[in-house]
C-alpha atoms as a PDB file:
ATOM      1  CA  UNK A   1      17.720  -4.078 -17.104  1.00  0.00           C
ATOM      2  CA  UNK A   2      18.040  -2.734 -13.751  1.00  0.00           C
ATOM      3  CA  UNK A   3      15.731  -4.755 -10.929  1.00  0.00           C
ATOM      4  CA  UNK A   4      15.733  -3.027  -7.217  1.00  0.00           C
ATOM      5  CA  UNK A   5      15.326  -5.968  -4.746  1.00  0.00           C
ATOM      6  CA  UNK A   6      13.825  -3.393  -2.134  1.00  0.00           C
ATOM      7  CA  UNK A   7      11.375  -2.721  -4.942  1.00  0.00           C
ATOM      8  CA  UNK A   8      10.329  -6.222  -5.826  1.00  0.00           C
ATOM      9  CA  UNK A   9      10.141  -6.965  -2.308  1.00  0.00           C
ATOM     10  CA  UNK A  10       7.401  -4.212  -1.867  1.00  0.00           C
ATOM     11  CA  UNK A  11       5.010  -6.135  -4.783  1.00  0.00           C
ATOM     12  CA  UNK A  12       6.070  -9.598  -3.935  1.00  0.00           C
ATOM     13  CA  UNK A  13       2.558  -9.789  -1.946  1.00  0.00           C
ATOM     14  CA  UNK A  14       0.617  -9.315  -5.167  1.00  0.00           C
ATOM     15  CA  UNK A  15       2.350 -10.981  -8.047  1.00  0.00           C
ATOM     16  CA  UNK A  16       1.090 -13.593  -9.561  1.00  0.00           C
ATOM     17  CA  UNK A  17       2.223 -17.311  -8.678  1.00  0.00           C
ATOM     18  CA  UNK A  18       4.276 -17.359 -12.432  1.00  0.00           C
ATOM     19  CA  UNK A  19       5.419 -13.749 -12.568  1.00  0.00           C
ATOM     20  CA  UNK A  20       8.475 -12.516 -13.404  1.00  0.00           C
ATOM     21  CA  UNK A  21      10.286  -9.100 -12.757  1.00  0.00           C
ATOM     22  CA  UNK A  22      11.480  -8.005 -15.249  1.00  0.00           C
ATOM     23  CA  UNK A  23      12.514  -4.040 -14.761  1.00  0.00           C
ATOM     24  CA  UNK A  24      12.182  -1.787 -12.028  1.00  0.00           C
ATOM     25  CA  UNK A  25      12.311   2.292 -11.914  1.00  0.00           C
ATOM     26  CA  UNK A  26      11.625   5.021  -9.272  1.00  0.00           C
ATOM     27  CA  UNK A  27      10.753   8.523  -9.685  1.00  0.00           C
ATOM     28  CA  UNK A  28      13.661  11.048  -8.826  1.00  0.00           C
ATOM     29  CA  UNK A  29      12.955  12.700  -5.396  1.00  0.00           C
ATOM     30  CA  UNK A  30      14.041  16.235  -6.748  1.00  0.00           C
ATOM     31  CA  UNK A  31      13.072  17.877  -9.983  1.00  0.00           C
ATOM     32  CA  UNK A  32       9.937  17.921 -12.339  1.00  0.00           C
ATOM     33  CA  UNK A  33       7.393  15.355 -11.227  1.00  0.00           C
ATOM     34  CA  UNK A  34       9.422  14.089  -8.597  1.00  0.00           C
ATOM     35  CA  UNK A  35       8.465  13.763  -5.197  1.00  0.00           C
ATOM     36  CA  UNK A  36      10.717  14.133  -1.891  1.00  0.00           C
ATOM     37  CA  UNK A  37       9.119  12.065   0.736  1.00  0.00           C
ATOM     38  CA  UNK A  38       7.185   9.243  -1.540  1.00  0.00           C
ATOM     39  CA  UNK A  39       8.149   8.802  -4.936  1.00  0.00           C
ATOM     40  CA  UNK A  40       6.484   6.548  -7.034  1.00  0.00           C
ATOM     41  CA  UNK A  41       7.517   2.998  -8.464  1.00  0.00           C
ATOM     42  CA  UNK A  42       7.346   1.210 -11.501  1.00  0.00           C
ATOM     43  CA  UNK A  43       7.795  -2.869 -11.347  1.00  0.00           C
ATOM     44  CA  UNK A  44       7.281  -4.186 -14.908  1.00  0.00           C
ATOM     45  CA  UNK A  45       6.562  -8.090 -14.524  1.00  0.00           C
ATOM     46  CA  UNK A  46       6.325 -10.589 -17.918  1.00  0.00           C
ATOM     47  CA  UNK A  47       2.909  -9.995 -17.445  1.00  0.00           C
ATOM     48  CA  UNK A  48       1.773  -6.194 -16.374  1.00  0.00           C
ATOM     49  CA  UNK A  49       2.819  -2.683 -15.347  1.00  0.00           C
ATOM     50  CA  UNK A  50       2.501  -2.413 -11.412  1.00  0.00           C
ATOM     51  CA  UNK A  51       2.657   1.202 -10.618  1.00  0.00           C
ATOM     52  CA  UNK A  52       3.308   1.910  -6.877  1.00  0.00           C
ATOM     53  CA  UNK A  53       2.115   5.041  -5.381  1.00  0.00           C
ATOM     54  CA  UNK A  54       2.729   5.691  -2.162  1.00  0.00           C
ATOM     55  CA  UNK A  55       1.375   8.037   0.389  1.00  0.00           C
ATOM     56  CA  UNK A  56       1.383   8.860   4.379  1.00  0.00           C
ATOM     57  CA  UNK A  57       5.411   8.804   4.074  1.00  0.00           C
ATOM     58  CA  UNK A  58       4.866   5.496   2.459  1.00  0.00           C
ATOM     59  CA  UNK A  59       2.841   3.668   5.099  1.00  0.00           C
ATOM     60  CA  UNK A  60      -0.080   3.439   2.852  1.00  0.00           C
ATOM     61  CA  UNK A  61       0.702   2.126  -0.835  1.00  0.00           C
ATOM     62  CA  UNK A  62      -1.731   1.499  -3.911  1.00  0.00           C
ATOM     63  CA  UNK A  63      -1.088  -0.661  -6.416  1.00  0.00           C
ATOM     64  CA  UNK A  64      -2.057   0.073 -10.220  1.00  0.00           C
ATOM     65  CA  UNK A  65      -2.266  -3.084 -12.204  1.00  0.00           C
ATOM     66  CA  UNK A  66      -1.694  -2.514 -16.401  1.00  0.00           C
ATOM     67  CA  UNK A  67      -2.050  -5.662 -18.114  1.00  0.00           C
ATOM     68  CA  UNK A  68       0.482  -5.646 -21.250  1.00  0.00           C
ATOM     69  CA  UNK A  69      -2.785  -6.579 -23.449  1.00  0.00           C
ATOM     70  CA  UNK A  70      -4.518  -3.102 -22.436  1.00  0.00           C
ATOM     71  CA  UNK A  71      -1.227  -0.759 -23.137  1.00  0.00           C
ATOM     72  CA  UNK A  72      -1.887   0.242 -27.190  1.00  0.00           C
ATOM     73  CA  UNK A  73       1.276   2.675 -27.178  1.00  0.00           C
ATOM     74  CA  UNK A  74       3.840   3.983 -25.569  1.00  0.00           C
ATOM     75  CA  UNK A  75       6.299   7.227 -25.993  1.00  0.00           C
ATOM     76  CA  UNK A  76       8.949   8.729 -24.397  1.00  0.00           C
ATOM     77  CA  UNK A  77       9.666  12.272 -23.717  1.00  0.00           C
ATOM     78  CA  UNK A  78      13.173  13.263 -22.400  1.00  0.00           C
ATOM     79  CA  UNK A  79      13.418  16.574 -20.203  1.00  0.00           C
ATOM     80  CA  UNK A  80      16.970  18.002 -19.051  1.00  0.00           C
ATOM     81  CA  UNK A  81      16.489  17.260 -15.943  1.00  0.00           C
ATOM     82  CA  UNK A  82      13.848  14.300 -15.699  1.00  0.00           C
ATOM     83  CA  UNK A  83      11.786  12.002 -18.427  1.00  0.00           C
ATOM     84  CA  UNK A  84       8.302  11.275 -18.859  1.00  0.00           C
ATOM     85  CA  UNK A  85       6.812   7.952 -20.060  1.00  0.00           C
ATOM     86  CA  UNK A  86       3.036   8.281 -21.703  1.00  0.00           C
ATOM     87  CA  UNK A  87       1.320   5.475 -21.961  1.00  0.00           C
ATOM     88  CA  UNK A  88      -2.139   4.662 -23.678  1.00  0.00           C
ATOM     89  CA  UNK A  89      -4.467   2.009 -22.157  1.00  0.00           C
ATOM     90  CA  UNK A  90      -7.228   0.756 -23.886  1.00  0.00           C
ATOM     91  CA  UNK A  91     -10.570  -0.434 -22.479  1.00  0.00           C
ATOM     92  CA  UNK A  92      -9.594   0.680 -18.998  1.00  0.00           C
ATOM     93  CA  UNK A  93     -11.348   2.930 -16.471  1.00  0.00           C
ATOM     94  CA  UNK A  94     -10.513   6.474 -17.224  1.00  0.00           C
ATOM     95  CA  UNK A  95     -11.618   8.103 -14.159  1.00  0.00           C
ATOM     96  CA  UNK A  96      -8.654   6.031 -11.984  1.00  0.00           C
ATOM     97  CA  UNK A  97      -5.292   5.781 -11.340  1.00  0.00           C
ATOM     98  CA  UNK A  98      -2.795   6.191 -14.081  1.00  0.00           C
ATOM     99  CA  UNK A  99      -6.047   7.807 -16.880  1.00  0.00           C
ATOM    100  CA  UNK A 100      -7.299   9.982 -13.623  1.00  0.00           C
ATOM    101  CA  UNK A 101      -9.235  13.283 -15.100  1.00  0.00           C
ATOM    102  CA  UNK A 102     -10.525  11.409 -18.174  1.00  0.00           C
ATOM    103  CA  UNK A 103      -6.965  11.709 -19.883  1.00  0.00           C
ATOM    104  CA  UNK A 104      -6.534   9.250 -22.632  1.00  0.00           C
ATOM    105  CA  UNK A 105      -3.205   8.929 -21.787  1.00  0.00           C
ATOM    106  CA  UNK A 106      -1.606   8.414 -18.835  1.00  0.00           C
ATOM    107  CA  UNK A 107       1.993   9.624 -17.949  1.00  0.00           C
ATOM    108  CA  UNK A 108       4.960   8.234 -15.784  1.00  0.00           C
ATOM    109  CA  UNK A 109       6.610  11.385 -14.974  1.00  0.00           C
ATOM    110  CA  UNK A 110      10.103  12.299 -12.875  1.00  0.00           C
ATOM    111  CA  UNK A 111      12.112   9.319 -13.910  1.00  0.00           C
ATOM    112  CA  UNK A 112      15.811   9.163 -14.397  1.00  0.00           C
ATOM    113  CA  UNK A 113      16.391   9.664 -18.227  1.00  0.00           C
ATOM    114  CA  UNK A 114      18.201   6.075 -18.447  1.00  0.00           C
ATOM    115  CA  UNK A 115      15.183   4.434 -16.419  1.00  0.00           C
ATOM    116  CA  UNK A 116      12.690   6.241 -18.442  1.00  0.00           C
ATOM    117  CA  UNK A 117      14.091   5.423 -21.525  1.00  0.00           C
ATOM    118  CA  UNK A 118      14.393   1.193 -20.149  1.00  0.00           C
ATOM    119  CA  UNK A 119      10.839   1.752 -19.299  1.00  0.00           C
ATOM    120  CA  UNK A 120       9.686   2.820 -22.679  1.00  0.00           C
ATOM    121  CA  UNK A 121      11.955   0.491 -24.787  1.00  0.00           C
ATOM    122  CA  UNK A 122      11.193  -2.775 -22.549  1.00  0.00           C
ATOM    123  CA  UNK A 123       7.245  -1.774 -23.153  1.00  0.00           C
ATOM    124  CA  UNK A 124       7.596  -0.744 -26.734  1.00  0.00           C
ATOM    125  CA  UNK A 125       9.488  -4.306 -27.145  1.00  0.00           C
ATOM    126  CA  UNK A 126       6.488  -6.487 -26.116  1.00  0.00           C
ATOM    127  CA  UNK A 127       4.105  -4.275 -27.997  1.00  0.00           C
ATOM    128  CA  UNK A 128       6.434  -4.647 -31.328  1.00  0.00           C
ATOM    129  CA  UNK A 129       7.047  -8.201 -30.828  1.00  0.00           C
ATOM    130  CA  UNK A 130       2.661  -9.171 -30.447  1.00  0.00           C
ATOM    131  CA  UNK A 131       3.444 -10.963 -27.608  1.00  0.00           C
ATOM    132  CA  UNK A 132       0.556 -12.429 -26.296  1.00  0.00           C
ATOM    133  CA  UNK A 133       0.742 -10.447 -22.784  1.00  0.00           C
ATOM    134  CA  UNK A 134       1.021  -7.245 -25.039  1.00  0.00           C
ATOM    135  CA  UNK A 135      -1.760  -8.013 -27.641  1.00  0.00           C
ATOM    136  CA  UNK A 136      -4.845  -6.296 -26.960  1.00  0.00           C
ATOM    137  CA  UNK A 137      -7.984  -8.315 -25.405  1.00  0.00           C
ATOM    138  CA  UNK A 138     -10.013 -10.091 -28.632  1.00  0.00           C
ATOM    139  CA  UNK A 139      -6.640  -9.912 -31.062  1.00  0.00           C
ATOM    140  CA  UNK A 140      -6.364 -13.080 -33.531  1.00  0.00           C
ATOM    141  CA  UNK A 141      -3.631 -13.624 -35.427  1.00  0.00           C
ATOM    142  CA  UNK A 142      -1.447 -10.972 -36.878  1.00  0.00           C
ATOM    143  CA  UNK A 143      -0.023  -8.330 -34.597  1.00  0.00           C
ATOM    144  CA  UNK A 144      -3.978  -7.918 -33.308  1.00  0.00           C
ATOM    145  CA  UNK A 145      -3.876  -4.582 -34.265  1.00  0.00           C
ATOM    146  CA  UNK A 146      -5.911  -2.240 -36.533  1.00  0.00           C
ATOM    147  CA  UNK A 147      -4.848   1.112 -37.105  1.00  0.00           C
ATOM    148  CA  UNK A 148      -7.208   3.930 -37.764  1.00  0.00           C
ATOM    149  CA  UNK A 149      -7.234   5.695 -41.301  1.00  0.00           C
ATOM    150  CA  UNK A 150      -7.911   8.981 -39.812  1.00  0.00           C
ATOM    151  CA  UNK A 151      -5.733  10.171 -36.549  1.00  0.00           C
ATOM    152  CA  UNK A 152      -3.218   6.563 -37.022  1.00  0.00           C
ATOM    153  CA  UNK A 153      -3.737   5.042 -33.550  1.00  0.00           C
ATOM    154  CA  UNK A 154      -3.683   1.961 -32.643  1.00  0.00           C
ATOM    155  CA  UNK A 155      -6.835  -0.248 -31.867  1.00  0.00           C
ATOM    156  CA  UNK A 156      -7.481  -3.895 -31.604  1.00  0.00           C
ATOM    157  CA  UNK A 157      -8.482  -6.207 -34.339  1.00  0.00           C
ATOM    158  CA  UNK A 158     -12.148  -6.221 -34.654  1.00  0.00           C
ATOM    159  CA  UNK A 159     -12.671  -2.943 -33.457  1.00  0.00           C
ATOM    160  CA  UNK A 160     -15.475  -1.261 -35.102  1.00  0.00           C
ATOM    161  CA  UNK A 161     -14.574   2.135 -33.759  1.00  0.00           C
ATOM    162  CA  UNK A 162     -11.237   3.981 -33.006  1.00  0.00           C
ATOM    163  CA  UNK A 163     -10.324   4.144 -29.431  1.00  0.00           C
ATOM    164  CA  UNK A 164      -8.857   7.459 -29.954  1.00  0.00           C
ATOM    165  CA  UNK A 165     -10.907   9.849 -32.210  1.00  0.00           C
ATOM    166  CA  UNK A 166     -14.327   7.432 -32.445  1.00  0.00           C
ATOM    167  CA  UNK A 167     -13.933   7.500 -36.101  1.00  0.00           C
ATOM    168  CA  UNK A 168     -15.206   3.798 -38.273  1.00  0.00           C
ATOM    169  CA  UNK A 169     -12.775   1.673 -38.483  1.00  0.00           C
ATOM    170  CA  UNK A 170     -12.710  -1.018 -42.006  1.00  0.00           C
END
């Protein structure tokens, strides 16, 4: 996987003492959801997604933080010219950052096609493997994962409700 050193060197003052890069990726500066001046980064750690968006001609930067335990899916979708990653986050505030707009699903958009798919496979990885960074908050056991009987998304053990459609969960 492909780390940029200028990247990790732009998060290095807010990783965590134990942290590990693991992956970064950029958005492309021309095309669909690119962006000339300031384009967003992506550092995935061991831990969390850090998404970097930058703004004033990247003076001013704000840092998204994704725990792996809060992603519950992620998908790719691969454009001619530039792909999107879409990722789900559960118990996390959808009126900021990544959910802005009360979407239940936020989206990575104008990467590289290689980058996006790295992105998506690296994430999908933890999430298939029930690491414990990945597993959602109050999973035991298991893969910590219930899925609902009615729209098939993915919710953590215990859940009483689905995350996705509200429908009861057994």
């Amino acid at each position: 996987m492909a780390i940029d050193q200028d990247e990790v060197k732009g998060v290095k003052d807010i990783l965590w003492p134990d942290e590990k890069v693991m992956l970064t990726v950029k958005q492309r500066r021309v095309g669909p959801g690119g962006s000339v001046t300031v384009p967003t980064s992506v550092v995935a750690t061991d831990k969390r997604i850090i998404i970097v968006n930058k703004a004033n001609l990247g003076i001013r930067k704000d840092y998204e933080s994704i725990p792996y335990k809060q992603i519950t899916s992620v998908r790719l979708e691969k454009g001619l010219i530039s792909s999107t990653v879409f990722v789900r986050v559960q118990g996390y505030d959808k009126d900021k950052g990544l959910l802005k707009n009360g979407k239940e699903e936020g989206e990575i958009d104008g990467l590289h096609g290689g980058d996006a798919k790295a992105l998506a496979d690296y994430l999908n990885s933890l999430l298939d493997t029930g690491a414990p960074e990945a597993a959602p908050q109050g999973a035991q056991g298991g893969t910590g994962f219930v899925f609902c009987s009615k729209c098939g998304a993915r919710n953590a053990a215990g859940s009483a409700f689905c995350s996705k459609c509200g429908a009861k969960l057994s």
